[in-house]
PDB file of N, CA and C in Angstrom:
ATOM      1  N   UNK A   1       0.831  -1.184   0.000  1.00  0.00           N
ATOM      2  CA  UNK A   1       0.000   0.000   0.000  1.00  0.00           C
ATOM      3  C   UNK A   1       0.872   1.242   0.000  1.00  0.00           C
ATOM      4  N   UNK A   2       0.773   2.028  -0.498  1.00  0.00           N
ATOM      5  CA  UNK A   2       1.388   3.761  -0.613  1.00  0.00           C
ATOM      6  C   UNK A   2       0.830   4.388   0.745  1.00  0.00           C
ATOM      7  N   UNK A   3       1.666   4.973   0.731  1.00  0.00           N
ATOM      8  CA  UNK A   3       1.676   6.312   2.229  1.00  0.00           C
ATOM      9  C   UNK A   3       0.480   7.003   2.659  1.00  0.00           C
ATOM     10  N   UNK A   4      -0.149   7.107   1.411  1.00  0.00           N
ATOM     11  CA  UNK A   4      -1.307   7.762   1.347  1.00  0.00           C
ATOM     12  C   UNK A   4      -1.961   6.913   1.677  1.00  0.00           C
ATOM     13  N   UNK A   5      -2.481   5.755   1.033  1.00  0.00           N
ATOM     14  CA  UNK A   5      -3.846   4.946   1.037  1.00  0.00           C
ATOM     15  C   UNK A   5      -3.633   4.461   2.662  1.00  0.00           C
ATOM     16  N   UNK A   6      -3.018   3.951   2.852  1.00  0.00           N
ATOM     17  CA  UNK A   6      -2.681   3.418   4.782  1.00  0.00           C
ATOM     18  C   UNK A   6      -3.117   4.750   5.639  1.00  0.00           C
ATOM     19  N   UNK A   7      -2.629   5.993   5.049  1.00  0.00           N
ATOM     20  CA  UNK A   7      -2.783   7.141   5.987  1.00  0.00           C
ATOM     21  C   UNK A   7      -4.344   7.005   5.992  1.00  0.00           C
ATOM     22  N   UNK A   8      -5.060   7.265   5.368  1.00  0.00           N
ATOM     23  CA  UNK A   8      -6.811   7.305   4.982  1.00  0.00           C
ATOM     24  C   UNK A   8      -8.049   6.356   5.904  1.00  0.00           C
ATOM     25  N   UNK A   9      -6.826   4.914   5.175  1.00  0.00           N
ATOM     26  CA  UNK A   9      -7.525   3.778   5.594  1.00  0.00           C
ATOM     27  C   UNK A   9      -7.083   4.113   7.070  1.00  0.00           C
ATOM     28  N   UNK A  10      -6.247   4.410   7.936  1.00  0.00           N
ATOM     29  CA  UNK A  10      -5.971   3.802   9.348  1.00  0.00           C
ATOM     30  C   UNK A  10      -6.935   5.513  10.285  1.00  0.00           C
ATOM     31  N   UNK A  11      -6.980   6.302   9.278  1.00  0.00           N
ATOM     32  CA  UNK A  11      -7.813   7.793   9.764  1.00  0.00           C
ATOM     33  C   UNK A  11      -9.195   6.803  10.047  1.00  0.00           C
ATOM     34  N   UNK A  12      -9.647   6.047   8.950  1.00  0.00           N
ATOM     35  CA  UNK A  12     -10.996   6.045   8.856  1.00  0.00           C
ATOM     36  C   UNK A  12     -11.532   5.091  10.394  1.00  0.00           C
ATOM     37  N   UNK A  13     -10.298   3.732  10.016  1.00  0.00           N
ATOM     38  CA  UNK A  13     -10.177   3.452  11.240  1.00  0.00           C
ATOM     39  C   UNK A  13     -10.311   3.715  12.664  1.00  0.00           C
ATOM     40  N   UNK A  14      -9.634   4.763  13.023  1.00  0.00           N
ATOM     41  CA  UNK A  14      -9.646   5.424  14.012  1.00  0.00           C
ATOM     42  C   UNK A  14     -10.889   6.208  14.610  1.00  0.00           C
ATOM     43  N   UNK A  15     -11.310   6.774  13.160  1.00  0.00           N
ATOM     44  CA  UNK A  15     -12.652   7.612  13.447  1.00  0.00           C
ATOM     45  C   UNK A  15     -14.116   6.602  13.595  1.00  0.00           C
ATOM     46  N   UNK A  16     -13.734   5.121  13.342  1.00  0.00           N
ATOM     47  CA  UNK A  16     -14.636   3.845  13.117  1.00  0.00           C
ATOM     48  C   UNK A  16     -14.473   3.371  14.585  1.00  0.00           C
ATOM     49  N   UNK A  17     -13.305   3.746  15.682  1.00  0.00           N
ATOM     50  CA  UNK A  17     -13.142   3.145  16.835  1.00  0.00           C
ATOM     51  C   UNK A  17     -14.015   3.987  17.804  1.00  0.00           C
ATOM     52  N   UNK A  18     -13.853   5.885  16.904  1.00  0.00           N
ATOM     53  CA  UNK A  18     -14.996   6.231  18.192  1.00  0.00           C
ATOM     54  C   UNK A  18     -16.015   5.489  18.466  1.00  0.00           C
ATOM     55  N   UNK A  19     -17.265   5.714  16.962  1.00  0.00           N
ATOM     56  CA  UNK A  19     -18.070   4.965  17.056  1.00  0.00           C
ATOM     57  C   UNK A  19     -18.631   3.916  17.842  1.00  0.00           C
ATOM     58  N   UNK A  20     -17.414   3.442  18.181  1.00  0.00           N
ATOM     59  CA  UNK A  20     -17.958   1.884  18.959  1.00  0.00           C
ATOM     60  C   UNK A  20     -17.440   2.143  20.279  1.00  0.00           C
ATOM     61  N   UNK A  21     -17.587   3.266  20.802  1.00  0.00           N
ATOM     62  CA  UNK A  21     -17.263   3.635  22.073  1.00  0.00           C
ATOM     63  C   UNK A  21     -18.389   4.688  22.337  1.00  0.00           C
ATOM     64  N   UNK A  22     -18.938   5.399  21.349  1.00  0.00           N
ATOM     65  CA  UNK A  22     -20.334   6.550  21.639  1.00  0.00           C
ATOM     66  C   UNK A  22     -21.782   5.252  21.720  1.00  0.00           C
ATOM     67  N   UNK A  23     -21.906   4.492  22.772  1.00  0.00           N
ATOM     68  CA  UNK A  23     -23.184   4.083  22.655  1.00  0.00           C
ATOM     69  C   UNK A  23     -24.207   4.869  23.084  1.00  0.00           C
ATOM     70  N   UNK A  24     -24.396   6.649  23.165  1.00  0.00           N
ATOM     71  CA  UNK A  24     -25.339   7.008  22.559  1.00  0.00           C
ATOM     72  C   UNK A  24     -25.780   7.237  21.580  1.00  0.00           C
ATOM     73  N   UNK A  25     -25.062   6.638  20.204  1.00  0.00           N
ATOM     74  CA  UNK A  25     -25.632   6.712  19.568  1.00  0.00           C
ATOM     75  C   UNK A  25     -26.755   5.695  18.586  1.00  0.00           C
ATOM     76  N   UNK A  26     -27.890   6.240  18.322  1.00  0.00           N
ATOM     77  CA  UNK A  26     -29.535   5.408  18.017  1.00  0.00           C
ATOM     78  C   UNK A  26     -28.623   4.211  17.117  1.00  0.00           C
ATOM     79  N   UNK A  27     -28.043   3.824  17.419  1.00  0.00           N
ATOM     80  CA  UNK A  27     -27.502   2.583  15.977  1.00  0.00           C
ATOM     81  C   UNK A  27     -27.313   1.207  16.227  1.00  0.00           C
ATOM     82  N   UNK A  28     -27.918   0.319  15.705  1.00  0.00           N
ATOM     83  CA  UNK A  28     -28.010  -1.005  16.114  1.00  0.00           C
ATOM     84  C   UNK A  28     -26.217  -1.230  16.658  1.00  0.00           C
ATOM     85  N   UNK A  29     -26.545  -2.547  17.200  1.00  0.00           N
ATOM     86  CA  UNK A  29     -24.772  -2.695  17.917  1.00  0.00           C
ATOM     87  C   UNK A  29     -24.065  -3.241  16.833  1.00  0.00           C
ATOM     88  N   UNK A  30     -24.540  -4.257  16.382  1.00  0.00           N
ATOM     89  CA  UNK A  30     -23.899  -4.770  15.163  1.00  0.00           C
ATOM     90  C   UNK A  30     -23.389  -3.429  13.793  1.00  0.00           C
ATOM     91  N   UNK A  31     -23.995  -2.412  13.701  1.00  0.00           N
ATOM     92  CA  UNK A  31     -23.562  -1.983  12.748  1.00  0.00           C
ATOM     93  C   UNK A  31     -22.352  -0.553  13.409  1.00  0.00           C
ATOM     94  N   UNK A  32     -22.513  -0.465  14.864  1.00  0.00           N
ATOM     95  CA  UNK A  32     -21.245  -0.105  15.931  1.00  0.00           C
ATOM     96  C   UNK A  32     -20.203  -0.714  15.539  1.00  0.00           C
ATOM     97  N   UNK A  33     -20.232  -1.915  16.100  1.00  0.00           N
ATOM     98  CA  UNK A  33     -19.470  -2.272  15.580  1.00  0.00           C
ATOM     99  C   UNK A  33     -18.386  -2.867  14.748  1.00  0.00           C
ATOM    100  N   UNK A  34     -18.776  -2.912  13.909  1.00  0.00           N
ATOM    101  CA  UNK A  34     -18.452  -2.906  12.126  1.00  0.00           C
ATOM    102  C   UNK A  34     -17.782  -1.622  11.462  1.00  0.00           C
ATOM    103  N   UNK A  35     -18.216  -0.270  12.723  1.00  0.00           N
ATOM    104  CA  UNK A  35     -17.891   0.740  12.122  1.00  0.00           C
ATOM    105  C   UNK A  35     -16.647   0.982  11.846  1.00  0.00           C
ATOM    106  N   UNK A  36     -15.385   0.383  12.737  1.00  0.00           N
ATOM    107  CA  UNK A  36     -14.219   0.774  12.252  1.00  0.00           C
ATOM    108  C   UNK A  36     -13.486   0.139  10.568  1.00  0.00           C
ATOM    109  N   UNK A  37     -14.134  -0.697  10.211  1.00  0.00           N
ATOM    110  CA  UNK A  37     -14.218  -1.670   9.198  1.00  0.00           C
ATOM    111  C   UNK A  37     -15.239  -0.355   7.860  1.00  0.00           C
ATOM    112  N   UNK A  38     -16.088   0.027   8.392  1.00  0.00           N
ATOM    113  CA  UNK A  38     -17.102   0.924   7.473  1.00  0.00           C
ATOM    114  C   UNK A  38     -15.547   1.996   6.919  1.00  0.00           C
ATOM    115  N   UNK A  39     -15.250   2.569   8.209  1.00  0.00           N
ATOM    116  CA  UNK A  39     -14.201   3.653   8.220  1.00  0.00           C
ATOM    117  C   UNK A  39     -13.184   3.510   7.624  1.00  0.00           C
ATOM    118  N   UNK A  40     -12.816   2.463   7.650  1.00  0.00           N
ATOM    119  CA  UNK A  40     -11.311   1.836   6.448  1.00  0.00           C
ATOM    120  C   UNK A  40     -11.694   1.931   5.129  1.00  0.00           C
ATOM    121  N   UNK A  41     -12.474   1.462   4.923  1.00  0.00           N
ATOM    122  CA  UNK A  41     -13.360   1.358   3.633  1.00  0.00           C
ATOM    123  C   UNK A  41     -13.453   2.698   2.775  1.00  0.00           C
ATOM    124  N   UNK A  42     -13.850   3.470   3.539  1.00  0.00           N
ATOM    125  CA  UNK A  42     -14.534   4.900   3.063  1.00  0.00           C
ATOM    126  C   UNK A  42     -13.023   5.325   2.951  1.00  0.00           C
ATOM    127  N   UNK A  43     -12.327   5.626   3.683  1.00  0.00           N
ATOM    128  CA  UNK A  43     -10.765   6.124   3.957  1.00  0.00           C
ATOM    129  C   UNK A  43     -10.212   5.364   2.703  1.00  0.00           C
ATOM    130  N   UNK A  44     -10.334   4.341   2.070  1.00  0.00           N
ATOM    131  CA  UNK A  44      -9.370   3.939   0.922  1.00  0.00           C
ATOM    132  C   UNK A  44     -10.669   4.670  -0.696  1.00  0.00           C
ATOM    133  N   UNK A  45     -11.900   5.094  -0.554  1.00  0.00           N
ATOM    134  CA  UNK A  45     -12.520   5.594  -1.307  1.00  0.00           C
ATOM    135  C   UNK A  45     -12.489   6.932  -1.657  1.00  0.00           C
ATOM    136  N   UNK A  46     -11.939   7.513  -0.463  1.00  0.00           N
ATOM    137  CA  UNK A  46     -11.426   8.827  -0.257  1.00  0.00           C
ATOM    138  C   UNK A  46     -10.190   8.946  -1.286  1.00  0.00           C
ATOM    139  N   UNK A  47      -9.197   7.838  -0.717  1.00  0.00           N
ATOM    140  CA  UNK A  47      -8.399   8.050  -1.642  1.00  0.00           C
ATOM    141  C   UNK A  47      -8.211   7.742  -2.834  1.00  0.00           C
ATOM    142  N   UNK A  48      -8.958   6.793  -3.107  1.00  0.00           N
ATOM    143  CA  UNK A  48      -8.685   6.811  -4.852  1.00  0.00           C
ATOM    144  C   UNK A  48      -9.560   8.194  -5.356  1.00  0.00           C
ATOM    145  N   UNK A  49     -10.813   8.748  -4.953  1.00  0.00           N
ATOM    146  CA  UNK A  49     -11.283   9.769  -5.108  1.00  0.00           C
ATOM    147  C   UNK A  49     -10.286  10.996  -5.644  1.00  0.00           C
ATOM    148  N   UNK A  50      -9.150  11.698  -4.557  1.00  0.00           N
ATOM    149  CA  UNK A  50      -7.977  12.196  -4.353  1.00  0.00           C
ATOM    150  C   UNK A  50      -7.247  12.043  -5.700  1.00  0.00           C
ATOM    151  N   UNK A  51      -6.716  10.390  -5.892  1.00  0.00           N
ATOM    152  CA  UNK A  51      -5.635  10.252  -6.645  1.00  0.00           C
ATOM    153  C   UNK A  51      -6.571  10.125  -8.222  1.00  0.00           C
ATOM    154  N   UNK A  52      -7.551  10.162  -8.340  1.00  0.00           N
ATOM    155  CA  UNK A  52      -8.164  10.482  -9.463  1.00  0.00           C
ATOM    156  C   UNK A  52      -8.402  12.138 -10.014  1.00  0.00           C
ATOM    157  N   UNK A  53      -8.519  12.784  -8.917  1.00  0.00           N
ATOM    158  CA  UNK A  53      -8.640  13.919  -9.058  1.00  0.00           C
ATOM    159  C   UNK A  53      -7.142  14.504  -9.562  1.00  0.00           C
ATOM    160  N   UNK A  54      -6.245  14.124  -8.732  1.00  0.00           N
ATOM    161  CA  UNK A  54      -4.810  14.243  -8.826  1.00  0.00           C
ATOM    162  C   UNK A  54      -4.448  14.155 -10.946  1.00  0.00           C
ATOM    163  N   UNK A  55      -4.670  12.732 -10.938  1.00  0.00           N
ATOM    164  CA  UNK A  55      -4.273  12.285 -12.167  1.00  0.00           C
ATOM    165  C   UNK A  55      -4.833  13.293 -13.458  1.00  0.00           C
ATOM    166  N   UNK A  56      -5.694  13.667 -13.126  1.00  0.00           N
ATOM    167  CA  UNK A  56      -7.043  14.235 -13.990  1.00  0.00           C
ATOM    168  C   UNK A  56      -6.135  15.943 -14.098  1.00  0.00           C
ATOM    169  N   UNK A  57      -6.002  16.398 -13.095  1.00  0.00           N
ATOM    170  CA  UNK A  57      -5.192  17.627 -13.365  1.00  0.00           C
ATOM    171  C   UNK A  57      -3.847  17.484 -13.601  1.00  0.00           C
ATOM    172  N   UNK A  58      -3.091  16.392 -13.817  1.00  0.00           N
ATOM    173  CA  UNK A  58      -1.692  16.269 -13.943  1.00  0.00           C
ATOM    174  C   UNK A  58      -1.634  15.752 -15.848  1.00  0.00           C
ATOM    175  N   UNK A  59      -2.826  15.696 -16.109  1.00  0.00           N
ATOM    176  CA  UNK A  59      -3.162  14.806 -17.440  1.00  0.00           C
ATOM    177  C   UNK A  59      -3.477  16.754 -17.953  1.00  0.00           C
ATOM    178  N   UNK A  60      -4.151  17.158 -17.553  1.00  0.00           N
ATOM    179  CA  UNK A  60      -4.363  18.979 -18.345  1.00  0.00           C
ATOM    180  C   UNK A  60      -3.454  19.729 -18.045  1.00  0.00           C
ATOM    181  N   UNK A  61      -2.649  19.353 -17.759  1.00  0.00           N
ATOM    182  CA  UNK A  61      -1.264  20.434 -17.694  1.00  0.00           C
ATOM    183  C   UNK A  61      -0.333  20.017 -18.993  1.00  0.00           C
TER     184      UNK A  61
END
């Protein structure tokens, strides 16, 4: 994995561990906790998002 995609994925992570520590929030438990797994996910979508955007202006120059 590149520097980037680990950085994203382990953010999303992290922000997936609150989650499963706020049980006020209305959300079944099962999908609590799954969330740090949701958060990795999104964090590597982020980045290809990024490195598409990236490519796309490095291609019009």
């Amino acid at each position: 994995m590149s520097r980037t995609r680990l950085r994203y994925t382990m953010i999303g992570f992290i922000i997936g561990v609150f989650f499963v520590y706020m049980k006020e929030l209305p959300v079944a438990d099962g999908v609590r906790f799954a969330a740090p797994f949701y958060g990795a996910g999104i964090g590597l979508l982020i980045d290809g998002i990024i490195l598409r955007v990236r490519q796309q202006k490095g291609n019009e120059k």
